[in-house]
N, C-alpha and C. Protein backbone atom coordinates (compact mmCIF):
# COMPACT_ATOMS: atom_id res chain seq x y z
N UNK A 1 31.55 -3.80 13.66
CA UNK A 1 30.27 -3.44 13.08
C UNK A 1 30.41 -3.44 11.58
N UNK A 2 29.29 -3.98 11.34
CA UNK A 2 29.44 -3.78 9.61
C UNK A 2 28.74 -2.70 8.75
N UNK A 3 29.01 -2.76 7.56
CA UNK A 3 28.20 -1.43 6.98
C UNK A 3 27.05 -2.30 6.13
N UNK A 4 25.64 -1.32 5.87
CA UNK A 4 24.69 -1.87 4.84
C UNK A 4 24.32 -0.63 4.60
N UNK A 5 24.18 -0.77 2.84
CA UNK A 5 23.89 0.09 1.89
C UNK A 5 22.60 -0.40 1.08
N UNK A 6 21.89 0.80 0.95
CA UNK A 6 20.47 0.55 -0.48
C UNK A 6 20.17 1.77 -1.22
N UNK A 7 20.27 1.44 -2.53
CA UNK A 7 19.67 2.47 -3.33
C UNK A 7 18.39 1.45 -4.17
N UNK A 8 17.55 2.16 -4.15
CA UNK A 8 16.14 1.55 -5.22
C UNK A 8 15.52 2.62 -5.84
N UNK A 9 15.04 2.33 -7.30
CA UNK A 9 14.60 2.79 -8.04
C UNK A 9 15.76 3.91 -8.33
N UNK A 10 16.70 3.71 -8.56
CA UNK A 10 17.85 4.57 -8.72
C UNK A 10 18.46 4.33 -9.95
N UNK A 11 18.70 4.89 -11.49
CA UNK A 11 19.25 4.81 -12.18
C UNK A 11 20.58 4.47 -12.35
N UNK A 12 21.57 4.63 -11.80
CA UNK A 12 22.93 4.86 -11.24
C UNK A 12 23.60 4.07 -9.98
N UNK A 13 21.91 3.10 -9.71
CA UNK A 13 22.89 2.27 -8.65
C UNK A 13 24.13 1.52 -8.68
N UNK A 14 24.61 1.33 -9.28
CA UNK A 14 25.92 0.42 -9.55
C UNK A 14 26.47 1.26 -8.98
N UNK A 15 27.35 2.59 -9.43
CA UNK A 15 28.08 3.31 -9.68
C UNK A 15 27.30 3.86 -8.21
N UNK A 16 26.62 4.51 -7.62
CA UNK A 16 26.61 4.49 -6.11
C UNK A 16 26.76 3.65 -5.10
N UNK A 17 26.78 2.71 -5.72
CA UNK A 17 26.76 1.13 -5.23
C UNK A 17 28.59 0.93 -4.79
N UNK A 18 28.90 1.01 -5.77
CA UNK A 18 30.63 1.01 -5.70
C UNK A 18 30.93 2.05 -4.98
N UNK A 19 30.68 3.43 -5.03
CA UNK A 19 31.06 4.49 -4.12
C UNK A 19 31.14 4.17 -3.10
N UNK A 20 29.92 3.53 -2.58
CA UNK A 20 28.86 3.60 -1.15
C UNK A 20 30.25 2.64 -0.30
N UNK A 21 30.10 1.30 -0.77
CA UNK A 21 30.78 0.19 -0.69
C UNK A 21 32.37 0.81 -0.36
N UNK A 22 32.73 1.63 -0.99
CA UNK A 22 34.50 2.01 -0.94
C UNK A 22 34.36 2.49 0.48
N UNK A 23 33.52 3.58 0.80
CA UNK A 23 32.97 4.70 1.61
C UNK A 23 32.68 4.15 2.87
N UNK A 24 32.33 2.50 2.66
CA UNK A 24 31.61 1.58 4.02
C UNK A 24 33.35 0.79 4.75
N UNK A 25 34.09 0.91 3.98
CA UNK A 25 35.49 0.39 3.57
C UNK A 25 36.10 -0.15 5.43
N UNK A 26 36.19 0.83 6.24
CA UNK A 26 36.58 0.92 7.73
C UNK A 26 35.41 0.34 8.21
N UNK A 27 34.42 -0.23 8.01
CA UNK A 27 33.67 -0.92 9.09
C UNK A 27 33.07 -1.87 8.51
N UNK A 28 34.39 -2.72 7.55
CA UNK A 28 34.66 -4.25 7.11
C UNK A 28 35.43 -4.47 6.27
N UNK A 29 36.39 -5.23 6.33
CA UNK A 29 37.06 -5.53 5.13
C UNK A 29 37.14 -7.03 4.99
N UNK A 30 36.38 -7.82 5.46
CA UNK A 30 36.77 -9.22 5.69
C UNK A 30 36.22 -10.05 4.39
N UNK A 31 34.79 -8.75 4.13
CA UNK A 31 33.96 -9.72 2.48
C UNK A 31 33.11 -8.91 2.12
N UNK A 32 32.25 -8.88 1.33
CA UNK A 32 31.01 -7.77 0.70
C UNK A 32 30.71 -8.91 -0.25
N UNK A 33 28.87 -8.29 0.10
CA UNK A 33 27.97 -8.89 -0.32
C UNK A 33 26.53 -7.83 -1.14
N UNK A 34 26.19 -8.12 -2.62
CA UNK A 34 25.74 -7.33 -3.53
C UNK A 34 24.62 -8.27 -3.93
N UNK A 35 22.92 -7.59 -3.82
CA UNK A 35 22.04 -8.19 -3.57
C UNK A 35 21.48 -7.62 -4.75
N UNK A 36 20.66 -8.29 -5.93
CA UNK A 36 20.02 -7.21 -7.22
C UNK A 36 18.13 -7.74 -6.95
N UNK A 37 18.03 -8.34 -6.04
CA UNK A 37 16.72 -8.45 -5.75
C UNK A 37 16.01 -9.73 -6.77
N UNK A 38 17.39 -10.34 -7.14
CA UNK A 38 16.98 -11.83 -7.68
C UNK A 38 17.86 -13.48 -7.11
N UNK A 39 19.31 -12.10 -7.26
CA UNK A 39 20.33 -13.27 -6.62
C UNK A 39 21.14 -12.28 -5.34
N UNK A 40 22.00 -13.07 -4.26
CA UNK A 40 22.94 -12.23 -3.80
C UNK A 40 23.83 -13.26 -3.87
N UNK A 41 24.99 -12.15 -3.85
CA UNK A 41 26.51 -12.52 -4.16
C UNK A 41 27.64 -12.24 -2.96
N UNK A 42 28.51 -13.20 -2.61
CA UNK A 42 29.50 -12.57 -1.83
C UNK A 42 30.55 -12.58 -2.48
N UNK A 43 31.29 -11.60 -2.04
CA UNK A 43 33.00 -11.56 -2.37
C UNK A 43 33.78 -11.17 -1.61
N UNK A 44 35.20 -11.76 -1.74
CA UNK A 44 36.48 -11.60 -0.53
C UNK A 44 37.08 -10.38 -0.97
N UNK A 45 37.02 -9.53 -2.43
CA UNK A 45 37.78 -8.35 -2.28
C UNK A 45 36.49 -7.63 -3.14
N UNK A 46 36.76 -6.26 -2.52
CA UNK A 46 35.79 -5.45 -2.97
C UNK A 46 35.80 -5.06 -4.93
N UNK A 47 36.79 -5.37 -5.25
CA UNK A 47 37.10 -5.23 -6.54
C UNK A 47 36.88 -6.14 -7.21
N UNK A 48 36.45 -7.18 -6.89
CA UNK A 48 35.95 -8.91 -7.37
C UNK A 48 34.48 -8.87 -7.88
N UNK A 49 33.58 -7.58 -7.01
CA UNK A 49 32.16 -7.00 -7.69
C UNK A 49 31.72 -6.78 -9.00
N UNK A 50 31.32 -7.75 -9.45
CA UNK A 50 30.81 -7.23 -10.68
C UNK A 50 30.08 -6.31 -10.90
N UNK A 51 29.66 -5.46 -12.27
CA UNK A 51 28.71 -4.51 -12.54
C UNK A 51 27.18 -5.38 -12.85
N UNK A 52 26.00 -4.89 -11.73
CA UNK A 52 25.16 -5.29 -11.67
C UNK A 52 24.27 -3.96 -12.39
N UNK A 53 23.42 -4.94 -13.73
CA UNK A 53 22.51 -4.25 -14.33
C UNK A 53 20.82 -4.25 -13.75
N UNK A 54 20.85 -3.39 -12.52
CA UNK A 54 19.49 -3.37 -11.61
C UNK A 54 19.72 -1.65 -11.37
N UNK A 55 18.32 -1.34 -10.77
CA UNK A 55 18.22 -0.06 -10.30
C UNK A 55 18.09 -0.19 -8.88
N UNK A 56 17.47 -1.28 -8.36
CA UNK A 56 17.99 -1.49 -6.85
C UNK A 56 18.66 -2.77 -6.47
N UNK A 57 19.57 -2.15 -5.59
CA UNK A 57 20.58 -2.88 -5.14
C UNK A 57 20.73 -2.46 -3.65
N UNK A 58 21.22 -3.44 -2.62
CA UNK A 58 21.42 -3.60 -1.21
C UNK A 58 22.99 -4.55 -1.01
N UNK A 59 23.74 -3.82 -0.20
CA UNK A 59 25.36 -4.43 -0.21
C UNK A 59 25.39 -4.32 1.12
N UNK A 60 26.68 -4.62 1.39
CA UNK A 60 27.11 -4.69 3.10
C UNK A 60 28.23 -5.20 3.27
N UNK A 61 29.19 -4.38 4.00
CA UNK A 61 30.84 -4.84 4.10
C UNK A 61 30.68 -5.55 5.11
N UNK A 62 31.61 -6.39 4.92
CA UNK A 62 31.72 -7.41 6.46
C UNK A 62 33.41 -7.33 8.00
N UNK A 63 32.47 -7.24 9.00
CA UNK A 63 33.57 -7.60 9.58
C UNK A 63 33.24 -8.73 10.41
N UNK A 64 33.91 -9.79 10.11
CA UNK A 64 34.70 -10.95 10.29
C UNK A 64 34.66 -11.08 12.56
N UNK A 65 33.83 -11.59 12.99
CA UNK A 65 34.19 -11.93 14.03
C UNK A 65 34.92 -13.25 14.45
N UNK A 66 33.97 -14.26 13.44
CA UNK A 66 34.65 -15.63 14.02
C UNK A 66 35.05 -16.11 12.22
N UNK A 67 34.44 -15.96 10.91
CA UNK A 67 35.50 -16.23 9.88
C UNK A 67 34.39 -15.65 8.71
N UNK A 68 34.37 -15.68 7.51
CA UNK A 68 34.14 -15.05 6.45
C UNK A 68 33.29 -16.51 6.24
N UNK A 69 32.07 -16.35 6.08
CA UNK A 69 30.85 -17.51 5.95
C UNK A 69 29.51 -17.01 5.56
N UNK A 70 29.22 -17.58 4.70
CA UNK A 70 27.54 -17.05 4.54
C UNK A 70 26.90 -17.32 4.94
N UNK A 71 25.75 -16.88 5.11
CA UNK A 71 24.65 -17.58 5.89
C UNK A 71 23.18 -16.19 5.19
N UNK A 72 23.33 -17.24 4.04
CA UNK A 72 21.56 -16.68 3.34
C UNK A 72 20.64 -17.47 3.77
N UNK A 73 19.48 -16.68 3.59
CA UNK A 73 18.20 -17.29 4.10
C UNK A 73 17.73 -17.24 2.84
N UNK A 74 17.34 -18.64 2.45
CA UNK A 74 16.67 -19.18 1.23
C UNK A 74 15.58 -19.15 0.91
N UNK A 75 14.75 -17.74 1.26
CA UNK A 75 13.14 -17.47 0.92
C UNK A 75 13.23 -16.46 0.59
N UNK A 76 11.65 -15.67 -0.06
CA UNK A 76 11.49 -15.23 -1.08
C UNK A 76 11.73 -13.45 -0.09
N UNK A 77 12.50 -12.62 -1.10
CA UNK A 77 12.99 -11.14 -0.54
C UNK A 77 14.67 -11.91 -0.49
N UNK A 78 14.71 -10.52 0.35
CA UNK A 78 15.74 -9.85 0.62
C UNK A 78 16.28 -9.38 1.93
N UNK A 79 17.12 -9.38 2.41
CA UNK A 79 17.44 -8.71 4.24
C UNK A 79 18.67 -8.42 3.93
N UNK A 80 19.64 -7.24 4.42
CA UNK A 80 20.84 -7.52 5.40
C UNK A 80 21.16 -6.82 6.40
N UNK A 81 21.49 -7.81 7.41
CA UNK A 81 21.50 -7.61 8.92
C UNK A 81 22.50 -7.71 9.21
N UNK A 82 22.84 -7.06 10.24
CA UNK A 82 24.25 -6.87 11.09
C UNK A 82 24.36 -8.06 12.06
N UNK A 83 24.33 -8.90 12.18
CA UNK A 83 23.95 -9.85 13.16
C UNK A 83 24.92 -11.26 12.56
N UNK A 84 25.66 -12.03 13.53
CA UNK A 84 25.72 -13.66 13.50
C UNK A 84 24.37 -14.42 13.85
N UNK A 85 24.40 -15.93 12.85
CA UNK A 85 23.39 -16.78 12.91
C UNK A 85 23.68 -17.78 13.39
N UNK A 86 23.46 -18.38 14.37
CA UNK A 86 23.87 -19.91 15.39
C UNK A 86 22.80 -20.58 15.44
N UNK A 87 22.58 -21.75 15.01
CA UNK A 87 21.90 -22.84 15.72
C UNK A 87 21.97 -23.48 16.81
């Protein structure tokens, strides 16, 4: 199972953002992904996160069933779901 985190309209999201993320740590370590509501980003180590200048932000640790892969949906918003995507 993976973890997903959101803070909005939050002054301090980064810095809860990183907490949250350490805190989500046991239910993924395979990748994390940091969303500022313009772009999202993945990364293979949690320390690879840059400091994002937004007040809302949405993340999510990953665990890895079949391999470490993205799969964004290229329209307008935002989601993250616990779920694999198959065609």
């Amino acid at each position: 199972m993976c973890g997903i985190v959101g803070f909005f309209n939050c002054t301090d999201a980064q810095k809860k953002m990183d907490l949250a993320l350490a805190m989500l740590l046991n239910r993924g370590k395979d990748g994390f992904g940091v969303g500022d509501g313009k772009k999202i980003e993945h990364f293979k180590l949690l320390k690879d996160i840059p400091s994002l200048k937004s007040n809302c932000l949405i993340g999510h640790t990953l665990h890895s069933v079949v391999s470490f892969v993205s799969q964004p949906l290229q329209e307008q918003g935002m989601i993250v779901a616990n779920c694999e995507l198959y065609n």
